[in-house]
C-alpha atoms as a PDB file:
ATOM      1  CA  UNK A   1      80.430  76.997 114.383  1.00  0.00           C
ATOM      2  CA  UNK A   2      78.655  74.592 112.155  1.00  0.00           C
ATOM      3  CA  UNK A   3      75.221  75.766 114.100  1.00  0.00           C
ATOM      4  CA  UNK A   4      75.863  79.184 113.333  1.00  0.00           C
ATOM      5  CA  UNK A   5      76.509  78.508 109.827  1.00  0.00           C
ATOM      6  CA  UNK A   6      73.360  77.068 109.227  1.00  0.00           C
ATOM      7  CA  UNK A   7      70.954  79.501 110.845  1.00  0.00           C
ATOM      8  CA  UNK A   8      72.721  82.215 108.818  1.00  0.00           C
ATOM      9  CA  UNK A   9      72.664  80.165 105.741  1.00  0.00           C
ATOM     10  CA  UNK A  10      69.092  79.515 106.265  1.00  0.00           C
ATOM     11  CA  UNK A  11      67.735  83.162 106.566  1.00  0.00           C
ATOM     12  CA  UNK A  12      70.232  85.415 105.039  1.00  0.00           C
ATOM     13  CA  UNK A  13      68.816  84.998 101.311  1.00  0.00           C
ATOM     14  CA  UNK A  14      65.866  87.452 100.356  1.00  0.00           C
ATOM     15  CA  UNK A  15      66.142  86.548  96.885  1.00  0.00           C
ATOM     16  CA  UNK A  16      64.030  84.109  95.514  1.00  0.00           C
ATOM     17  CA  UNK A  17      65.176  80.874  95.405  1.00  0.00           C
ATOM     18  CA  UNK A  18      65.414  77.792  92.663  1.00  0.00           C
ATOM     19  CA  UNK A  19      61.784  76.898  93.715  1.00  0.00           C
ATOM     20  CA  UNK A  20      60.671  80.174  93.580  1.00  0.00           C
ATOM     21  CA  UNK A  21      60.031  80.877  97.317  1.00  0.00           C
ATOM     22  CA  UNK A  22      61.126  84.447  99.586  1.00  0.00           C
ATOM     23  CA  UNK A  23      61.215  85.140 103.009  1.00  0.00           C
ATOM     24  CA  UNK A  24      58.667  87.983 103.621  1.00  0.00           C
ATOM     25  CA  UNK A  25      58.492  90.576 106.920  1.00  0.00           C
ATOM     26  CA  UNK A  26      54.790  91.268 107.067  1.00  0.00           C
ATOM     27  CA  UNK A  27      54.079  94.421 109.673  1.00  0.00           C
ATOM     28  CA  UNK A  28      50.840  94.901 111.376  1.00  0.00           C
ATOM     29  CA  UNK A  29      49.003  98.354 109.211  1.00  0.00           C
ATOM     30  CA  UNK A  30      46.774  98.914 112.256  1.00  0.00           C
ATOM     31  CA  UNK A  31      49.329  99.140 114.429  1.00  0.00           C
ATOM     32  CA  UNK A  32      52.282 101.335 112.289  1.00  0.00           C
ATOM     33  CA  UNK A  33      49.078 103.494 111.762  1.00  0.00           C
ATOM     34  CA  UNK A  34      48.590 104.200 115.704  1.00  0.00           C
ATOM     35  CA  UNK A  35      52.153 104.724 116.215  1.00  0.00           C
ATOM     36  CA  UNK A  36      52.528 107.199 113.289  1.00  0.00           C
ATOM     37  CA  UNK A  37      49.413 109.352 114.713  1.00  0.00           C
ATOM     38  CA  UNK A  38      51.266 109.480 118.149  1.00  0.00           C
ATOM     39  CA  UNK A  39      48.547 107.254 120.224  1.00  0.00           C
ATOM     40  CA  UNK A  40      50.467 106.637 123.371  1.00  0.00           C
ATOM     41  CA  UNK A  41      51.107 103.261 124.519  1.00  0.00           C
ATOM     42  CA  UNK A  42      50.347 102.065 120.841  1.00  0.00           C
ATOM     43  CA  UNK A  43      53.818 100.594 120.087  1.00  0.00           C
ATOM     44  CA  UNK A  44      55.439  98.288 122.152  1.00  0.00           C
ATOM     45  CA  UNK A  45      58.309  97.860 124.173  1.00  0.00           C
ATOM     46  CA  UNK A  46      60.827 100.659 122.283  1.00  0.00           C
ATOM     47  CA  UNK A  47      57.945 101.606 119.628  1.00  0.00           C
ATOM     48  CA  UNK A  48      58.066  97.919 118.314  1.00  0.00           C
ATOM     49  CA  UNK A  49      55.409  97.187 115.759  1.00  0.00           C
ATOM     50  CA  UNK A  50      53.843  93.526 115.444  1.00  0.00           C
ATOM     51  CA  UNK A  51      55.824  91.729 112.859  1.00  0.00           C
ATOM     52  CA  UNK A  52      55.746  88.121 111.631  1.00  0.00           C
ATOM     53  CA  UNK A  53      58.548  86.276 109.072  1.00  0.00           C
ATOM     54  CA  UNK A  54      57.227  83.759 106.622  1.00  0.00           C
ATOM     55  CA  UNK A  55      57.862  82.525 103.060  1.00  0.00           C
ATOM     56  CA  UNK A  56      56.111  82.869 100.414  1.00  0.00           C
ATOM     57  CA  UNK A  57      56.003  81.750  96.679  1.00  0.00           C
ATOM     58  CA  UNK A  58      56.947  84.539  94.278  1.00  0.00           C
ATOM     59  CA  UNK A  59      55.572  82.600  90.735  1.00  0.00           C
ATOM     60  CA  UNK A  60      52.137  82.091  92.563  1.00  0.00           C
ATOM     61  CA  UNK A  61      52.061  85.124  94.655  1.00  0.00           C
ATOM     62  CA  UNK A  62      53.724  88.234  92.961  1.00  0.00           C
ATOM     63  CA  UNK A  63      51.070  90.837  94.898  1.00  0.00           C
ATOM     64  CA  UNK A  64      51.903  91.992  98.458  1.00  0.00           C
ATOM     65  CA  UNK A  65      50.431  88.877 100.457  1.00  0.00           C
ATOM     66  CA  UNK A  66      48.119  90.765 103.241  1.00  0.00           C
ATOM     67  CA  UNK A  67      46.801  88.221 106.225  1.00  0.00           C
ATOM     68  CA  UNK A  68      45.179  88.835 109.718  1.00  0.00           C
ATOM     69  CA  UNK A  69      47.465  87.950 112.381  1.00  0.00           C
ATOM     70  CA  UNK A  70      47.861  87.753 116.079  1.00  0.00           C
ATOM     71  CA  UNK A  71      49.183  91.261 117.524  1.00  0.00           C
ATOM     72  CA  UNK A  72      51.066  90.831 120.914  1.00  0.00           C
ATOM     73  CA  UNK A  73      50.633  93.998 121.730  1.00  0.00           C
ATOM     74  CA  UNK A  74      46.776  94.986 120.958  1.00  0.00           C
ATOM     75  CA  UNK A  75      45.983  91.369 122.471  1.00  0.00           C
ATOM     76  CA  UNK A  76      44.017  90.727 118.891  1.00  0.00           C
ATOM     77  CA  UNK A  77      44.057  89.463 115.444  1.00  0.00           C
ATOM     78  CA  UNK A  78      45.163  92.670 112.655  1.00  0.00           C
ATOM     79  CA  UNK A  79      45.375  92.896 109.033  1.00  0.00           C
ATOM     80  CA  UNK A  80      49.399  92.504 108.498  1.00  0.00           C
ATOM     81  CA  UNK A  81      50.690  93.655 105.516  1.00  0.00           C
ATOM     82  CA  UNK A  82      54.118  92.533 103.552  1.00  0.00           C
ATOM     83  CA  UNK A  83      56.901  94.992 103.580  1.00  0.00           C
ATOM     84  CA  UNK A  84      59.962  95.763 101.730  1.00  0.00           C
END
């Protein structure tokens, strides 16, 4: 029980916090675009897109953070792009 607690209490907030820090889904554009065209075998398993989870500091930051990061399923790096 007191495992569970903590993951949950760890990533259920998506405010920002005292410090001024969020946890961010960023979503590969590249990607989202191919699938949204209709390229076959563009999405994953299911139509998945590439997406990574990271924090990020609000006060410094307020901008949609874009970064180029690894994509599992085109087997290279891609401009991913923070999402709501």
């Amino acid at each position: 029980d007191d495992l569970e607690g903590g993951l949950v209490a760890m990533c259920a907030h998506k405010k920002p916090t005292k410090k001024g820090r969020k946890i961010i889904c960023m979503e590969c554009t590249e990607q989202r675009q191919m699938v949204r065209d209709g390229v076959p075998g563009a999405g994953g398993p299911r139509g998945a897109v590439s997406k990574h989870y990271t924090t990020k500091n609000v006060r410094n930051t307020p901008a949609p953070l874009e970064l180029r990061k690894y994509n599992k399923f085109l087997g290279r790096h891609t401009l991913h792009r923070e999402i709501k």
